[in-house]
PDB file of N, CA and C in Angstrom:
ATOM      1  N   UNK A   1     165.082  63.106  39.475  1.00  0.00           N
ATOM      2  CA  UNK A   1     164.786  62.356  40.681  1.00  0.00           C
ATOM      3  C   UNK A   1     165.562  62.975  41.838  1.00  0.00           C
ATOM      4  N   UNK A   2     164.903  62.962  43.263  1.00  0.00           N
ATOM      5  CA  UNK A   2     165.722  63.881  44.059  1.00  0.00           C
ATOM      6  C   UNK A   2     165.647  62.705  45.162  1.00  0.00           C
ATOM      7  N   UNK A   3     166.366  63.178  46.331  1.00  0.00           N
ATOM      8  CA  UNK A   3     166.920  61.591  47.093  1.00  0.00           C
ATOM      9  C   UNK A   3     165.582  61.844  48.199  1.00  0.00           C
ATOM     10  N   UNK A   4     164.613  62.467  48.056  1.00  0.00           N
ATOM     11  CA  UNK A   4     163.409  62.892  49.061  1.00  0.00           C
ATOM     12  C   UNK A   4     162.206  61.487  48.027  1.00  0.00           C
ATOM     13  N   UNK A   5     162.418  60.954  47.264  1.00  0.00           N
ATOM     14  CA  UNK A   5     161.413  60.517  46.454  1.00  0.00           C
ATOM     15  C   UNK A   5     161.778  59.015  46.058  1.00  0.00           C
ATOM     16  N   UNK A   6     161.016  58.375  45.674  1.00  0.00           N
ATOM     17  CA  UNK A   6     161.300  56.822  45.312  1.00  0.00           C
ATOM     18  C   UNK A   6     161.320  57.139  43.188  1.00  0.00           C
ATOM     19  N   UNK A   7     161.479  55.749  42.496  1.00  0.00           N
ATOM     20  CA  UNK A   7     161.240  56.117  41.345  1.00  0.00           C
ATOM     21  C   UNK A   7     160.304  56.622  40.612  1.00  0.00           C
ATOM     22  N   UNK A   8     159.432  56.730  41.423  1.00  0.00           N
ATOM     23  CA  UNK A   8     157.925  56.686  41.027  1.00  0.00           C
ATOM     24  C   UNK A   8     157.706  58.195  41.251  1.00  0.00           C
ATOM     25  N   UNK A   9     158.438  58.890  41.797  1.00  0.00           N
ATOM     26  CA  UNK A   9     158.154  59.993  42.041  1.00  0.00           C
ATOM     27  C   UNK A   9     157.291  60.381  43.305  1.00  0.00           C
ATOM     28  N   UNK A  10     157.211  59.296  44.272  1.00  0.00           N
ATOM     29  CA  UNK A  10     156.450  59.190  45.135  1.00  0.00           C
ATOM     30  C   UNK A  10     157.100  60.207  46.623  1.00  0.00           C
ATOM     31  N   UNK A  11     157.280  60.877  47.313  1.00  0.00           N
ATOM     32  CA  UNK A  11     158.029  61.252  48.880  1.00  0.00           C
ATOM     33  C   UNK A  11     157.954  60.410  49.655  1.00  0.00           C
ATOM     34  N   UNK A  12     159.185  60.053  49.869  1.00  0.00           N
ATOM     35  CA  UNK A  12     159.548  59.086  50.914  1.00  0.00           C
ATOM     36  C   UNK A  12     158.259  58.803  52.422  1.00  0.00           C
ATOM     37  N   UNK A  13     158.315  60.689  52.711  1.00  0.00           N
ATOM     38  CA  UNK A  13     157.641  60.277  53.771  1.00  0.00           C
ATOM     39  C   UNK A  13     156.113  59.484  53.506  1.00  0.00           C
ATOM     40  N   UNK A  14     155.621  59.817  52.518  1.00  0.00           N
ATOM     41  CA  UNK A  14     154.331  59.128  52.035  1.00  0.00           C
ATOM     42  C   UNK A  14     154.429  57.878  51.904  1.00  0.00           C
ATOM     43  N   UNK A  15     154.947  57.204  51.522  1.00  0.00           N
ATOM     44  CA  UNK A  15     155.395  55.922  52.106  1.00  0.00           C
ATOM     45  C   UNK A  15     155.720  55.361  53.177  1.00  0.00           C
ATOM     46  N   UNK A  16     156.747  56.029  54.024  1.00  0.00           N
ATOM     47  CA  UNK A  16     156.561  55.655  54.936  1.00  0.00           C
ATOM     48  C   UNK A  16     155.424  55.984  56.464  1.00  0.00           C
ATOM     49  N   UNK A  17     154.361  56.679  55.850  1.00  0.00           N
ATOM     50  CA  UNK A  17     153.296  57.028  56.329  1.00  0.00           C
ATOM     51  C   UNK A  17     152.416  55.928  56.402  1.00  0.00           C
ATOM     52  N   UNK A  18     152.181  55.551  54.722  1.00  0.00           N
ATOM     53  CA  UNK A  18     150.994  54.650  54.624  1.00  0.00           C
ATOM     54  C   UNK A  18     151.459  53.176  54.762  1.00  0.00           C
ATOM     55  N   UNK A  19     152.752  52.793  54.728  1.00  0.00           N
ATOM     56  CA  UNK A  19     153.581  51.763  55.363  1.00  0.00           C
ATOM     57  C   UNK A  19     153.217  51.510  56.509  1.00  0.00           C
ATOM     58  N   UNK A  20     153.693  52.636  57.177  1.00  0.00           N
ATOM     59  CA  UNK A  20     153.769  52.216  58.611  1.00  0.00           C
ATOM     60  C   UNK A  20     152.152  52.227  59.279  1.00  0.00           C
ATOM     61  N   UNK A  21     151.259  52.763  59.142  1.00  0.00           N
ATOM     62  CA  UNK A  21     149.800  52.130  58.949  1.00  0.00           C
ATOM     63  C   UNK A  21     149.225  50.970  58.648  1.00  0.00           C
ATOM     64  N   UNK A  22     149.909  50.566  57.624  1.00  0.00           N
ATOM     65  CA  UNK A  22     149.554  49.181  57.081  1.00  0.00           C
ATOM     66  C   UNK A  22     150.751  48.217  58.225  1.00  0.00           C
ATOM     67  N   UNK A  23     151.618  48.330  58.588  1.00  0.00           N
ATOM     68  CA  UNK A  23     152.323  47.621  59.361  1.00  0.00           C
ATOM     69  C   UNK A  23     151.434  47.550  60.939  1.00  0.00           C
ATOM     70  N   UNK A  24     150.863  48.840  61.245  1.00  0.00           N
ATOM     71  CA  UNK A  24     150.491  48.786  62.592  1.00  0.00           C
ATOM     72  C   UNK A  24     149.112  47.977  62.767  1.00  0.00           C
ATOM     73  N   UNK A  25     148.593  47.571  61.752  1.00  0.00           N
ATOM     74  CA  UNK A  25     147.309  47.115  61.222  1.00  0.00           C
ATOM     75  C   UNK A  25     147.465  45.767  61.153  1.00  0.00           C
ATOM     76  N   UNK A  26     148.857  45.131  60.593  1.00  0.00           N
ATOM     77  CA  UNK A  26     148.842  43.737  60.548  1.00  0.00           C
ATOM     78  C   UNK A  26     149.679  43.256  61.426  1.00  0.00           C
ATOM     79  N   UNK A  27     150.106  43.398  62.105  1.00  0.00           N
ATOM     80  CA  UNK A  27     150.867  43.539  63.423  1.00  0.00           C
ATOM     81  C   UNK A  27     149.849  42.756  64.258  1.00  0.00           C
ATOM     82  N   UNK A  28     148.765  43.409  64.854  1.00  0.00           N
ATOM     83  CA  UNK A  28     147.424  42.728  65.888  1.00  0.00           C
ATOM     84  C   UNK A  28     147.227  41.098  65.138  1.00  0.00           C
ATOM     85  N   UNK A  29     147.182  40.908  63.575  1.00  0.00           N
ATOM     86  CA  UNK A  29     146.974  40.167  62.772  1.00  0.00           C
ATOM     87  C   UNK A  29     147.913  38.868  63.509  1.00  0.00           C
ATOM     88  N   UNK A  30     149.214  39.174  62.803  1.00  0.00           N
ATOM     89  CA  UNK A  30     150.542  38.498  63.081  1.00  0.00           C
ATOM     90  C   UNK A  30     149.863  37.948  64.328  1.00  0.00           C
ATOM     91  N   UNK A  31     150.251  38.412  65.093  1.00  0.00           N
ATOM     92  CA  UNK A  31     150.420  38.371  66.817  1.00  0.00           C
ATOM     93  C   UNK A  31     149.689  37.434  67.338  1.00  0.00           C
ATOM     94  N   UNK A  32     147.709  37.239  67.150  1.00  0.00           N
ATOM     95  CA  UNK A  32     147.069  36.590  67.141  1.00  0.00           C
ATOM     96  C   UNK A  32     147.340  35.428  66.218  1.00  0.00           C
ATOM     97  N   UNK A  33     148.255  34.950  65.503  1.00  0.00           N
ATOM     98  CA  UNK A  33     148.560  33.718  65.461  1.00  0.00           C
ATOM     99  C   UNK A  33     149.226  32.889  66.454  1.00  0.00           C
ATOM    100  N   UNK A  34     150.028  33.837  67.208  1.00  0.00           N
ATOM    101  CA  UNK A  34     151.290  32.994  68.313  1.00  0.00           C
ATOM    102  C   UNK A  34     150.487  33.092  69.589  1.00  0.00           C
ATOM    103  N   UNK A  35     149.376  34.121  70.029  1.00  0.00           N
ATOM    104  CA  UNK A  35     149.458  34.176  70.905  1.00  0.00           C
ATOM    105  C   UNK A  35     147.916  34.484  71.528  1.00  0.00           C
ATOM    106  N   UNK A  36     147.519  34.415  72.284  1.00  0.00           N
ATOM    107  CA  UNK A  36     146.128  34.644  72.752  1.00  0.00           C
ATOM    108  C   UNK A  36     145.866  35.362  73.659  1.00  0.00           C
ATOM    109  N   UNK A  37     146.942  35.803  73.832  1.00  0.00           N
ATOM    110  CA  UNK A  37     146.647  37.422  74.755  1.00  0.00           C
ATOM    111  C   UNK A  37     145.618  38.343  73.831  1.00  0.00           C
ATOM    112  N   UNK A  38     146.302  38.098  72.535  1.00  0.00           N
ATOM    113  CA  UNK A  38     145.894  39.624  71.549  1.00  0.00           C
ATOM    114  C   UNK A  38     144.815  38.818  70.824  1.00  0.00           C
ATOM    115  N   UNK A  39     143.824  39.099  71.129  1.00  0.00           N
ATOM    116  CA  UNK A  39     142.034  38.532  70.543  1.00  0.00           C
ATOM    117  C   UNK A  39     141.654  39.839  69.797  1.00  0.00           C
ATOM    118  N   UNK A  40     141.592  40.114  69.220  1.00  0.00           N
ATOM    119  CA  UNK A  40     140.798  41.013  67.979  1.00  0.00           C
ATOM    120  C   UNK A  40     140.097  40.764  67.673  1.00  0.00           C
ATOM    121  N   UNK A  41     138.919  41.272  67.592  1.00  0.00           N
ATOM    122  CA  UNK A  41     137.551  41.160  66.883  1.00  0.00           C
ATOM    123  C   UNK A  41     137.600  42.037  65.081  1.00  0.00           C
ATOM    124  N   UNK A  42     136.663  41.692  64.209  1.00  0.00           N
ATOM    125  CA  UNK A  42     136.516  42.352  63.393  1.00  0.00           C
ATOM    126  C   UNK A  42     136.409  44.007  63.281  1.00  0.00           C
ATOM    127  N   UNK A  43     135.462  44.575  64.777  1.00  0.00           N
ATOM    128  CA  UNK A  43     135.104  45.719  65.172  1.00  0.00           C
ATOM    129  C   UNK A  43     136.661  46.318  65.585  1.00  0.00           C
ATOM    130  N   UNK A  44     137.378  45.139  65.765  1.00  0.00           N
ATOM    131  CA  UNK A  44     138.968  46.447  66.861  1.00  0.00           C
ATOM    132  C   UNK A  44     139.615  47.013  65.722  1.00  0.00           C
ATOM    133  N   UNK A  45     139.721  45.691  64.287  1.00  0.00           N
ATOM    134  CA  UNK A  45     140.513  46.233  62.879  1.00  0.00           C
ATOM    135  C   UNK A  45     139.985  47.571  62.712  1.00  0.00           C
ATOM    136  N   UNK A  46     138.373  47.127  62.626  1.00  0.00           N
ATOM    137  CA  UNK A  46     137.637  48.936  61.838  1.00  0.00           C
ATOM    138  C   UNK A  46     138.013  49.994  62.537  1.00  0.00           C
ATOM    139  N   UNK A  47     137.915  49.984  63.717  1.00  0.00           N
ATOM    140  CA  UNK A  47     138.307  50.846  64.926  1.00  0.00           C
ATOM    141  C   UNK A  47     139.748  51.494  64.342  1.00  0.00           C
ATOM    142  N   UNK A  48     140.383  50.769  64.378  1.00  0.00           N
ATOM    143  CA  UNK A  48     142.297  50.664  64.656  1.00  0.00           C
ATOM    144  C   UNK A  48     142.207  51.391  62.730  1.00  0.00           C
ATOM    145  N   UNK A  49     141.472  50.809  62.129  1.00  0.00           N
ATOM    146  CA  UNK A  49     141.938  51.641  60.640  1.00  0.00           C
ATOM    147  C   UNK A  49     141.179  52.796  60.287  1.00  0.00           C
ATOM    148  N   UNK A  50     139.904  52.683  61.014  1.00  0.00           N
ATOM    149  CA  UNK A  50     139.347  54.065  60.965  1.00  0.00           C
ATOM    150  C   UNK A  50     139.940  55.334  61.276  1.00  0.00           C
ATOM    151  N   UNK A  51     140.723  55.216  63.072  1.00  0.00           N
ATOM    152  CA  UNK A  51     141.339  55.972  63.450  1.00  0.00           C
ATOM    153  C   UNK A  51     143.099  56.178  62.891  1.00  0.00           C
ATOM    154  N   UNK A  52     143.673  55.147  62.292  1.00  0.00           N
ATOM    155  CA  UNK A  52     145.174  55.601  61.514  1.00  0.00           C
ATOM    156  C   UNK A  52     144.773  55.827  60.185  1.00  0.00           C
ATOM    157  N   UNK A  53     143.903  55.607  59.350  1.00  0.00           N
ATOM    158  CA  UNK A  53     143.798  55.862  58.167  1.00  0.00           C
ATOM    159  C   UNK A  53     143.519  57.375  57.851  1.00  0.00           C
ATOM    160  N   UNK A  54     142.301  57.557  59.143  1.00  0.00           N
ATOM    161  CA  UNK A  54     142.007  59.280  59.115  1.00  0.00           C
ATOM    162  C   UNK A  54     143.200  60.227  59.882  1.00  0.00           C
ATOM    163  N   UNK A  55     144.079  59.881  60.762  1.00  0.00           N
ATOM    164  CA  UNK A  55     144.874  60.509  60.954  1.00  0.00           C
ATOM    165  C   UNK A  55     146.260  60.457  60.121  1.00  0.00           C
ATOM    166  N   UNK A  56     146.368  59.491  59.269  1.00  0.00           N
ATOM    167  CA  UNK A  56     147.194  59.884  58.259  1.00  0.00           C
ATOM    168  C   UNK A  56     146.516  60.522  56.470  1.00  0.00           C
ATOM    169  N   UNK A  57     145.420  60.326  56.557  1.00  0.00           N
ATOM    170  CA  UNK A  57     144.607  61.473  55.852  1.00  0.00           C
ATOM    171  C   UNK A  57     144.501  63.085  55.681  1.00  0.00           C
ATOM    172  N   UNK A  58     144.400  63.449  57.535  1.00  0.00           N
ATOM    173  CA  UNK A  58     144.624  64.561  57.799  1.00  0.00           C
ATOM    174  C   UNK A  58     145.906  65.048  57.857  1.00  0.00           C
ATOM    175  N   UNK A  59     146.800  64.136  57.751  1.00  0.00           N
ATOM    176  CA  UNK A  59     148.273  64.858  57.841  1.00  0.00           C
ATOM    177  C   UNK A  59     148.267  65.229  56.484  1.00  0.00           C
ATOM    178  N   UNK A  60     147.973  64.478  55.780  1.00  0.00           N
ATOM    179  CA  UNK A  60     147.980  64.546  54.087  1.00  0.00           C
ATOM    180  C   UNK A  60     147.614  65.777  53.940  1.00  0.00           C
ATOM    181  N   UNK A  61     146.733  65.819  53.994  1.00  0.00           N
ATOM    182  CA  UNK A  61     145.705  67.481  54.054  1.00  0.00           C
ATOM    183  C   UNK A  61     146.446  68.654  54.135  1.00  0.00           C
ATOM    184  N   UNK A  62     146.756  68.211  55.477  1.00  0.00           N
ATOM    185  CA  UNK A  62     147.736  69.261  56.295  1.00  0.00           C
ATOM    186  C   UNK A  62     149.140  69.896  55.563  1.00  0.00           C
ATOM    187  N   UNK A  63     149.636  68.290  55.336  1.00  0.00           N
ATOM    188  CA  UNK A  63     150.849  68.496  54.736  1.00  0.00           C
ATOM    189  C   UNK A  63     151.203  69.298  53.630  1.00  0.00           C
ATOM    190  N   UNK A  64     149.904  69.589  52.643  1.00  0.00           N
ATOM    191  CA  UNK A  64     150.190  70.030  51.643  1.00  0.00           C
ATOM    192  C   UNK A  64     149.875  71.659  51.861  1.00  0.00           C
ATOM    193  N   UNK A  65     149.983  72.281  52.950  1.00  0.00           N
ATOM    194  CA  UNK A  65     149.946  73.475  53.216  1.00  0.00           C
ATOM    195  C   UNK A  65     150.841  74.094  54.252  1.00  0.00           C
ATOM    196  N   UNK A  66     151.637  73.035  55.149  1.00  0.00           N
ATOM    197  CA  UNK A  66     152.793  73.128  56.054  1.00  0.00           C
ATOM    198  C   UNK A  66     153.773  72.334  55.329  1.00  0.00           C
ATOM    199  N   UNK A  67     154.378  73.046  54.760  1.00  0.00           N
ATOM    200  CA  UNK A  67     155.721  73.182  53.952  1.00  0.00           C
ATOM    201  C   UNK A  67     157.103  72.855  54.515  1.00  0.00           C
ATOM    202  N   UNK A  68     157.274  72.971  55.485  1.00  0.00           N
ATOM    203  CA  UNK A  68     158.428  73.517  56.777  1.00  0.00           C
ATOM    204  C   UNK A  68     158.951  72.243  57.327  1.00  0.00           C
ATOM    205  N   UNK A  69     159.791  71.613  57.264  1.00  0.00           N
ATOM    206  CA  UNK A  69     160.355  70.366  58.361  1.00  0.00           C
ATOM    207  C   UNK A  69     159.432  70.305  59.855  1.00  0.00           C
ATOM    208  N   UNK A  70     159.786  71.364  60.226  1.00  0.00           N
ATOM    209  CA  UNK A  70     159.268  71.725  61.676  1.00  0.00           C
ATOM    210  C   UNK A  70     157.909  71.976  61.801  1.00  0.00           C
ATOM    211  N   UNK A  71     157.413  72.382  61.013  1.00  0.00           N
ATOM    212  CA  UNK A  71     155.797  72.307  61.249  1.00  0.00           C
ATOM    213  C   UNK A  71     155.323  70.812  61.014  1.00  0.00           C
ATOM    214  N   UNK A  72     155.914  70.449  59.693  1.00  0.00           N
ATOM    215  CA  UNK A  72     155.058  69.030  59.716  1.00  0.00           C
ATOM    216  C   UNK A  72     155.167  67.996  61.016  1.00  0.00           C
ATOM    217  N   UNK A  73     156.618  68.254  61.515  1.00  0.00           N
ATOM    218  CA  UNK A  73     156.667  67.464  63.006  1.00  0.00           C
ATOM    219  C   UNK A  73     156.113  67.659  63.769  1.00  0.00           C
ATOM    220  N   UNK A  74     155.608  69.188  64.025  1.00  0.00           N
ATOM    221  CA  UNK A  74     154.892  69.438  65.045  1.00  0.00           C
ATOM    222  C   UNK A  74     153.200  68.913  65.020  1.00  0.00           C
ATOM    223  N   UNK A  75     152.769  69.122  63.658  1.00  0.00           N
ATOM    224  CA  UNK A  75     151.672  68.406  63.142  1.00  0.00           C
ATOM    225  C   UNK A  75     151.935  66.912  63.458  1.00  0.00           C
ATOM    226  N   UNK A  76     152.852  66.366  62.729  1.00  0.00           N
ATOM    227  CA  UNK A  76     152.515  64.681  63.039  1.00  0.00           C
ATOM    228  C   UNK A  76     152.401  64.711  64.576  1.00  0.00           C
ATOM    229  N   UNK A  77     153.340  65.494  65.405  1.00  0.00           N
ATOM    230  CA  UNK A  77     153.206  65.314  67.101  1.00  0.00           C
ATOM    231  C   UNK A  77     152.322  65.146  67.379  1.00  0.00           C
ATOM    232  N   UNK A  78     151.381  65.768  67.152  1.00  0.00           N
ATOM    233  CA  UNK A  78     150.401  66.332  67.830  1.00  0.00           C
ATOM    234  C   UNK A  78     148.690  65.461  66.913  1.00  0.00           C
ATOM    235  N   UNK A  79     149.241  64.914  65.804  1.00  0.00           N
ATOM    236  CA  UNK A  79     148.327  63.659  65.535  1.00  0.00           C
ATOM    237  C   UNK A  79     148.394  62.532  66.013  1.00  0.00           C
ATOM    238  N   UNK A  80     149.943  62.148  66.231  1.00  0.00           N
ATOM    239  CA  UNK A  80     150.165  60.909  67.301  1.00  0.00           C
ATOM    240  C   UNK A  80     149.504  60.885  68.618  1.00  0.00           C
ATOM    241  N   UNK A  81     150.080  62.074  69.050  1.00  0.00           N
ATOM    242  CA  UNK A  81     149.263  62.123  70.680  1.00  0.00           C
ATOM    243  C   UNK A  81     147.899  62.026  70.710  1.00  0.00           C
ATOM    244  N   UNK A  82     146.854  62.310  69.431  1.00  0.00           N
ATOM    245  CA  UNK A  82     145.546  62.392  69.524  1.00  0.00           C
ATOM    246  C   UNK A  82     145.315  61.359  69.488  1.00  0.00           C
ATOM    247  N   UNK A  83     145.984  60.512  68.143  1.00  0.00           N
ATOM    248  CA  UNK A  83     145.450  59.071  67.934  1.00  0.00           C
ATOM    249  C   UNK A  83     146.089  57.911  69.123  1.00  0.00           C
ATOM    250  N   UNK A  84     146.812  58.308  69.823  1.00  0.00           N
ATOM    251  CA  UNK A  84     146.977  57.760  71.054  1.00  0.00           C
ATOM    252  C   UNK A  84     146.148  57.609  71.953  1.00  0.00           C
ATOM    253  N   UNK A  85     145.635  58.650  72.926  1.00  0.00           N
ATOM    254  CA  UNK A  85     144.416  59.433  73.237  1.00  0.00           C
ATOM    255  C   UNK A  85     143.398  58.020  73.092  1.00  0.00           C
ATOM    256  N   UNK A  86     143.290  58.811  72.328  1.00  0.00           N
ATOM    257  CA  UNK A  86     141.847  57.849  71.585  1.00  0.00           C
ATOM    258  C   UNK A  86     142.034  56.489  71.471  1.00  0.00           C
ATOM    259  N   UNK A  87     143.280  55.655  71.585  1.00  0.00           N
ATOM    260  CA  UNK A  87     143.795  54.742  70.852  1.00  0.00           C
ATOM    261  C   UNK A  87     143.013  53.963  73.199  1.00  0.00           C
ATOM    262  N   UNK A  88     144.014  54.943  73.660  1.00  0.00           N
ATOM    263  CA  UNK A  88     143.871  54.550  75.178  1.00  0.00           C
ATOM    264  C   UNK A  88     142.732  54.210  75.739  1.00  0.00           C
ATOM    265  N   UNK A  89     141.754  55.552  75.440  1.00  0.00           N
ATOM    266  CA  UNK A  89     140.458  55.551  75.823  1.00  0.00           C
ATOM    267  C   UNK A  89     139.687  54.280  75.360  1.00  0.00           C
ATOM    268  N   UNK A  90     139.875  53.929  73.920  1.00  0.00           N
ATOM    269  CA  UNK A  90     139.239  52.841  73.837  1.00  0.00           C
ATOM    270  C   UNK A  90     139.517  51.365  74.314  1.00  0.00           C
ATOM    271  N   UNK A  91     140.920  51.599  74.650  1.00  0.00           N
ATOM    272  CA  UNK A  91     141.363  50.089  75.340  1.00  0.00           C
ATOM    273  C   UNK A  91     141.284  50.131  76.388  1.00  0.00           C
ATOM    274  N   UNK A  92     140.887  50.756  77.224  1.00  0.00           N
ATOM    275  CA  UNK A  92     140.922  51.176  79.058  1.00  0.00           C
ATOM    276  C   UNK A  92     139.643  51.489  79.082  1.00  0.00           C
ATOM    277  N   UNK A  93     139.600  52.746  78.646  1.00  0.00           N
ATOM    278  CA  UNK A  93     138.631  54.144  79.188  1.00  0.00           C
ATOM    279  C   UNK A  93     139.315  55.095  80.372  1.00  0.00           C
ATOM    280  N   UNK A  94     139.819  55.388  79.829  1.00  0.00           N
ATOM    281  CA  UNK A  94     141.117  56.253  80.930  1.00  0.00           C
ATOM    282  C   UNK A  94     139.891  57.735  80.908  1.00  0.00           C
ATOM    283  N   UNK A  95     139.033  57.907  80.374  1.00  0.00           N
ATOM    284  CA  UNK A  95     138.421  59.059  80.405  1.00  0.00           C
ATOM    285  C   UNK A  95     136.741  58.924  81.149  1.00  0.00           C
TER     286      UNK A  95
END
């Protein structure tokens, strides 16, 4: 067992990948109990998991061919900023 992994043999960061997905997902959930600013429709979940599920998919992908500390950061960078992007456009239309 190495201190990069859970017991399971799982990498930390993979967990805290698909964690923090599943957190950003029930979060809108939560929220819309206290408060009525945040109205979600069924369509915003699909939206919101379509777009983090496939961008932590593609890191997956990715990951297993960028080896390097520094590349994978630069990869996740640069998936955040997309799924941001996109995240904007659909709540505004900034484009």
């Amino acid at each position: 067992m190495t201190r990069t992994s859970d017991r399971a043999g799982v990498p930390l960061w993979r967990v805290g990948l698909w964690g923090g997905i599943a957190a950003l997902l029930v979060l809108p959930l939560i929220a819309m109990q206290f408060t009525s600013e945040v109205a979600w429709t069924a369509t915003d979940f699909l939206f919101a998991a379509i777009l983090l599920v496939g961008a932590g998919a593609l890191f997956e992908l990715a990951a297993w061919k960028v080896r390097d500390l520094t590349g994978r950061l630069v990869l996740a960078a640069v998936l955040i900023g997309a799924v941001l992007l996109v995240w904007a456009d659909g709540a505004v239309g900034i484009f």
